[in-house]
N, C-alpha and C. Protein backbone atom coordinates (compact mmCIF):
# COMPACT_ATOMS: atom_id res chain seq x y z
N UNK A 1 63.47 105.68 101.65
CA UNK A 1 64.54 105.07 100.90
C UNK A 1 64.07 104.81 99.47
N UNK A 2 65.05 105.36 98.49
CA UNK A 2 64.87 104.57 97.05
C UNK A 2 64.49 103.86 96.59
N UNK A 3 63.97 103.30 95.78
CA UNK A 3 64.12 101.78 95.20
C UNK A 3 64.96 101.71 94.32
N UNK A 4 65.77 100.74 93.87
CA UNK A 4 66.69 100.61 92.84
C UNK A 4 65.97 100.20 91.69
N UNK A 5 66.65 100.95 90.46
CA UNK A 5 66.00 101.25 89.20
C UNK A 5 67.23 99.82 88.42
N UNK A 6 67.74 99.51 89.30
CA UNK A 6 68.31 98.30 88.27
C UNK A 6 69.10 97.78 89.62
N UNK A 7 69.11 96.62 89.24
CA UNK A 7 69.77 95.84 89.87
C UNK A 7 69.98 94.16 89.20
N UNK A 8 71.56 93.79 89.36
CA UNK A 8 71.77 92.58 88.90
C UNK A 8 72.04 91.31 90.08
N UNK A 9 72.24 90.43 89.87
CA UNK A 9 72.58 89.26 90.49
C UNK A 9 74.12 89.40 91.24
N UNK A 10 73.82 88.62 92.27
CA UNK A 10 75.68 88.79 92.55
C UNK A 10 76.48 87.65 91.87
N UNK A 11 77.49 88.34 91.72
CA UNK A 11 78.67 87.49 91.06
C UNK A 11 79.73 87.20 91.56
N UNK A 12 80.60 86.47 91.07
CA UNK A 12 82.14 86.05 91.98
C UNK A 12 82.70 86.63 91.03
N UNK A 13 83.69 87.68 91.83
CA UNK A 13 84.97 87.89 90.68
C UNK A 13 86.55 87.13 90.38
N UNK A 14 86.90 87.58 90.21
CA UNK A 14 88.38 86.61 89.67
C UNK A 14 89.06 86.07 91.65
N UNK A 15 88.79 87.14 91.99
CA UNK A 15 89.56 86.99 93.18
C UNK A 15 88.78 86.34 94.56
N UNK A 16 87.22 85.65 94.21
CA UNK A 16 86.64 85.30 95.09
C UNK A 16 85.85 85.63 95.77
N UNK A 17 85.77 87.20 95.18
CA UNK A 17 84.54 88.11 96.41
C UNK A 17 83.20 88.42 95.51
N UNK A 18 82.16 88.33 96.33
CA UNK A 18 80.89 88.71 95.78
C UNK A 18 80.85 89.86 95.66
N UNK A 19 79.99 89.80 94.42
CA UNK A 19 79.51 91.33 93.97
C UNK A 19 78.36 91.28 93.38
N UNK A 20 77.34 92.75 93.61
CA UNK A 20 76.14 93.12 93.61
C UNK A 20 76.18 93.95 92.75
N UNK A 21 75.78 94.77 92.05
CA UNK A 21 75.67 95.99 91.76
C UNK A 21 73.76 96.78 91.41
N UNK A 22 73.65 97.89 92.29
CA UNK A 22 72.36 98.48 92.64
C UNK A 22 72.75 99.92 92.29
N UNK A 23 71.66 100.64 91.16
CA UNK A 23 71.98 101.81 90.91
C UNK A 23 70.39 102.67 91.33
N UNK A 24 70.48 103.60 91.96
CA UNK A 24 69.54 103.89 92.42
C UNK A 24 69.30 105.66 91.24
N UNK A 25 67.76 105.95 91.31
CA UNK A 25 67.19 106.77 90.26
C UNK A 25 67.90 107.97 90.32
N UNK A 26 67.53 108.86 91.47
CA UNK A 26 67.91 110.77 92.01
C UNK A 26 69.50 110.56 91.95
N UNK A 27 70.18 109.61 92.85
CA UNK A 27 71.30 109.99 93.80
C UNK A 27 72.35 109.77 92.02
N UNK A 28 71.88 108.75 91.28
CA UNK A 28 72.95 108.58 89.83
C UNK A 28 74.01 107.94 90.78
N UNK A 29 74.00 107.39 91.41
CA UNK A 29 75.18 106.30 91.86
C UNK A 29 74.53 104.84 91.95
N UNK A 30 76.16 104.29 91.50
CA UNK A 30 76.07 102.61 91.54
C UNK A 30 76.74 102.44 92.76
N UNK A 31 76.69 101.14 92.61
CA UNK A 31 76.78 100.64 94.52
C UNK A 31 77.04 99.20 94.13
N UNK A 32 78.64 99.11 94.54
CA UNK A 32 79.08 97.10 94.25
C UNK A 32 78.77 96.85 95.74
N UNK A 33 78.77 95.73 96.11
CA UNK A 33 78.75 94.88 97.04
C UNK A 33 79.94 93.84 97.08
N UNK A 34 80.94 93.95 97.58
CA UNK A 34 82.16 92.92 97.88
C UNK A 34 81.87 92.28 99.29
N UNK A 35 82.35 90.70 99.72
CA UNK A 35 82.79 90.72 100.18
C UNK A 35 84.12 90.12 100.21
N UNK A 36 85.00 90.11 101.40
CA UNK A 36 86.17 90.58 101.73
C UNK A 36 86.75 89.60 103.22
N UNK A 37 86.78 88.50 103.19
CA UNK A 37 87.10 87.91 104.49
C UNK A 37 85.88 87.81 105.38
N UNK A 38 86.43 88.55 106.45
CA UNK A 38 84.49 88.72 106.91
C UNK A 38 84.06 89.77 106.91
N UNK A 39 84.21 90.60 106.03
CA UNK A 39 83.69 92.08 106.03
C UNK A 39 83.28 92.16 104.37
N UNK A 40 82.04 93.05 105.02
CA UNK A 40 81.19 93.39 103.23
C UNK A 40 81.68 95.03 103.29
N UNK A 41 82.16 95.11 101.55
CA UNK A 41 82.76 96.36 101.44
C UNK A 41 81.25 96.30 100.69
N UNK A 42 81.00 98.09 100.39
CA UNK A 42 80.02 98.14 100.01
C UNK A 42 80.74 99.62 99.47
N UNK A 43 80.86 99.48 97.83
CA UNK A 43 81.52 100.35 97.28
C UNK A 43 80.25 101.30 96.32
N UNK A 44 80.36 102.87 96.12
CA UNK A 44 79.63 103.54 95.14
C UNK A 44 80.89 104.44 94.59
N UNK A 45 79.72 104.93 93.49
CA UNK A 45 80.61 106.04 92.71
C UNK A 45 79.52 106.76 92.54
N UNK A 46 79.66 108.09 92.89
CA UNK A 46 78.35 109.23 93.02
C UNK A 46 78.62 110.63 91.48
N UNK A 47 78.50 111.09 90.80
CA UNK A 47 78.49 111.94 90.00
C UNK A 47 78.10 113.20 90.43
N UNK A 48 79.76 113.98 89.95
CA UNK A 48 79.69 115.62 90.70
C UNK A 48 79.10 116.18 89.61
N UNK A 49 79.34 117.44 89.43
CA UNK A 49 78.86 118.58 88.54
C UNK A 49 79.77 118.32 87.43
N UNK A 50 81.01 117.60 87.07
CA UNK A 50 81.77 117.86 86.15
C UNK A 50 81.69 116.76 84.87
N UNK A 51 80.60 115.58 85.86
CA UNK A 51 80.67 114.59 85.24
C UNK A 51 81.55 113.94 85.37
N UNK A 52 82.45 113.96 86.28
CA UNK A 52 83.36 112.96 86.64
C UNK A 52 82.54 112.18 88.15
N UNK A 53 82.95 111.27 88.67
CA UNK A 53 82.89 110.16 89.74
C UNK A 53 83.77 110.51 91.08
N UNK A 54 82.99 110.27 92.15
CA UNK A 54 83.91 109.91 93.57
C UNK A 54 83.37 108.81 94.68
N UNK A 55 84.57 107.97 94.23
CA UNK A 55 84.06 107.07 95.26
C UNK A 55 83.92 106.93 96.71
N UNK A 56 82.83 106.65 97.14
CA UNK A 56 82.78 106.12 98.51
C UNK A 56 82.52 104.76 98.92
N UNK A 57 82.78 104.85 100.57
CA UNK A 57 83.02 103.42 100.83
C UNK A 57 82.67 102.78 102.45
N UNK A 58 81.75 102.00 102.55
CA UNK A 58 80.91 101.79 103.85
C UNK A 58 82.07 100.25 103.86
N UNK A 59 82.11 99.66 105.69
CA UNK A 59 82.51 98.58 105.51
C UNK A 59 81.92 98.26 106.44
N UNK A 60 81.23 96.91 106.72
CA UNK A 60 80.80 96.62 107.61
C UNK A 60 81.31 94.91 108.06
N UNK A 61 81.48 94.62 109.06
CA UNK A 61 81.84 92.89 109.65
C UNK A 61 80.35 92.22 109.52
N UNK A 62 80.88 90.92 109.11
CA UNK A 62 79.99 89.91 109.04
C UNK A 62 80.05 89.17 110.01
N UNK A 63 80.29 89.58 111.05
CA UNK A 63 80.12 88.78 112.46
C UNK A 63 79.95 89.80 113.33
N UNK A 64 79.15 89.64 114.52
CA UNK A 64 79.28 90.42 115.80
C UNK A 64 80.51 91.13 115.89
N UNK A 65 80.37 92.36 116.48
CA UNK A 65 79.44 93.35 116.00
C UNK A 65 79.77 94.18 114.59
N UNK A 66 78.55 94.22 114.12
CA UNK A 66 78.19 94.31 112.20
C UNK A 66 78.26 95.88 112.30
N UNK A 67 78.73 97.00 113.49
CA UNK A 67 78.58 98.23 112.91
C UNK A 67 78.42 98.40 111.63
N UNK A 68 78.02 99.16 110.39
CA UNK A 68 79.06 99.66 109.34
C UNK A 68 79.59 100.93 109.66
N UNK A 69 81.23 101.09 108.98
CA UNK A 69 81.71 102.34 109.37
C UNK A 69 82.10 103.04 107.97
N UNK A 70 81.91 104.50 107.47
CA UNK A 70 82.14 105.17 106.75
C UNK A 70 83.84 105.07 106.92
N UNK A 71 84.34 104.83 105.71
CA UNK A 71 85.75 104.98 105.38
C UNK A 71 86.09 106.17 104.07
N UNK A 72 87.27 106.53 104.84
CA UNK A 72 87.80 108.08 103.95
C UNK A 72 88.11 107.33 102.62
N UNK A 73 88.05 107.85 101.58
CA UNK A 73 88.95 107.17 100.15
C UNK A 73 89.83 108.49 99.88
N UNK A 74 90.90 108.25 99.00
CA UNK A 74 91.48 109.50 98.51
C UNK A 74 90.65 109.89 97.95
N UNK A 75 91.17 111.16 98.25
CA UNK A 75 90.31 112.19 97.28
C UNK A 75 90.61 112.41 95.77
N UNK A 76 90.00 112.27 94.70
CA UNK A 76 89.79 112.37 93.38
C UNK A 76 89.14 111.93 92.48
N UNK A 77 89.06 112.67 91.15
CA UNK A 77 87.87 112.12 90.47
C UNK A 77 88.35 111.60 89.17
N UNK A 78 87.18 110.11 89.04
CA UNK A 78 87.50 109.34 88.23
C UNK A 78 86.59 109.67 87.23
N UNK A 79 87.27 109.36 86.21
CA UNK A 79 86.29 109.26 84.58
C UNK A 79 84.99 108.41 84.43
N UNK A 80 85.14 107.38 85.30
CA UNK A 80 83.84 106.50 85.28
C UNK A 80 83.48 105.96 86.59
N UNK A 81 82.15 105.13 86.43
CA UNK A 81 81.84 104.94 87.74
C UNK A 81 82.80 103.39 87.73
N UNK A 82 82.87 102.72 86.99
CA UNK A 82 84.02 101.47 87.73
C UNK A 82 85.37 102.12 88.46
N UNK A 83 85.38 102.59 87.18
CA UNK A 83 86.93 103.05 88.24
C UNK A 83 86.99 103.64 89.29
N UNK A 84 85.91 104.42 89.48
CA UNK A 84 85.75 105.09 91.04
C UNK A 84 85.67 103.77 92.05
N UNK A 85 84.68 103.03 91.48
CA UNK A 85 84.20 101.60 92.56
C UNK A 85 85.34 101.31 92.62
N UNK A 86 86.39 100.60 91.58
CA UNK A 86 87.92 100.24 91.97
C UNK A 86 88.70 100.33 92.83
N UNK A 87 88.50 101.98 92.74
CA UNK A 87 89.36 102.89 94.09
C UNK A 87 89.00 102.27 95.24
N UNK A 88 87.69 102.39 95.45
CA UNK A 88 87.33 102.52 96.52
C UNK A 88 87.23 101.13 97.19
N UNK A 89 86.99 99.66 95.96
CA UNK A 89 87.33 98.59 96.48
C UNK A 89 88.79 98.34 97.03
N UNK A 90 89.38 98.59 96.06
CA UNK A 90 91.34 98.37 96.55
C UNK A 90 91.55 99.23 98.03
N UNK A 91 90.90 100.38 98.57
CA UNK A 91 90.99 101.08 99.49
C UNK A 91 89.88 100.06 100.82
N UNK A 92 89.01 99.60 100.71
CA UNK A 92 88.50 98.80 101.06
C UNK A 92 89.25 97.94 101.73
N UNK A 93 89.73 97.17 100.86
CA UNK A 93 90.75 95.61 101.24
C UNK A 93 92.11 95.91 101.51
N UNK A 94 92.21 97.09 101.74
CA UNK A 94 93.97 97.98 102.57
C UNK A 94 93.25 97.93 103.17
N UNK A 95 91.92 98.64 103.78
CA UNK A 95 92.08 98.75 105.12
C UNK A 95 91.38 97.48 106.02
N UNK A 96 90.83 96.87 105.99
CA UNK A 96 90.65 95.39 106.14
C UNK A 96 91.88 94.81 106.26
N UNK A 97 93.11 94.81 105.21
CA UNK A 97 94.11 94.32 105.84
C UNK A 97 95.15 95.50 107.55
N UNK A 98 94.82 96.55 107.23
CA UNK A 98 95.35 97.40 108.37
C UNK A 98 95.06 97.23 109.78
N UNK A 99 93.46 97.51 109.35
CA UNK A 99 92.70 97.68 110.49
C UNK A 99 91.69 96.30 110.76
N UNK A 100 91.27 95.62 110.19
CA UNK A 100 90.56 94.38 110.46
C UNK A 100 90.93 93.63 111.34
């Protein structure tokens, strides 16, 4: 495993959920950390060949049992890595409300 070449403190955002952010050296993706009720979204944005972003998105429960499960995001590419994380947070907390 990597080590992360930066990493900040977590923070509260406007809406109450923690956030991390860890960018690791090879892979060129950032990685937020939300959480979300009782589930930690754990959002990246990875860089294709075009220089654009696609986000992905792990979710895992903070209570028995903590699987984490890979979740689909739409498919497309964003101009930056927030906005990819965005996607993939707002897709996050739909499905937490769907499926949680």
């Amino acid at each position: 495993m990597q080590r992360p070449i930066v990493s900040e403190p977590p923070t509260v955002t406007s809406d109450g959920a923690y956030c991390s952010i860890v960018t690791t050296p090879l892979a060129m993706a950032a990685t937020k950390t939300f959480r979300h009720q009782d589930y930690e979204l754990i959002c990246s944005a990875k860089v294709i060949d075009s220089g654009k972003f696609v986000p992905t998105l792990v979710v895992s429960k903070q209570v028995w049992p903590t699987r984490p499960r890979v979740i689909a995001v739409q498919k497309a590419d964003y101009e930056s890595e927030e906005v990819a994380i965005d996607a993939a947070y707002t897709q996050g907390v739909e499905w937490v409300q769907n499926f949680g």
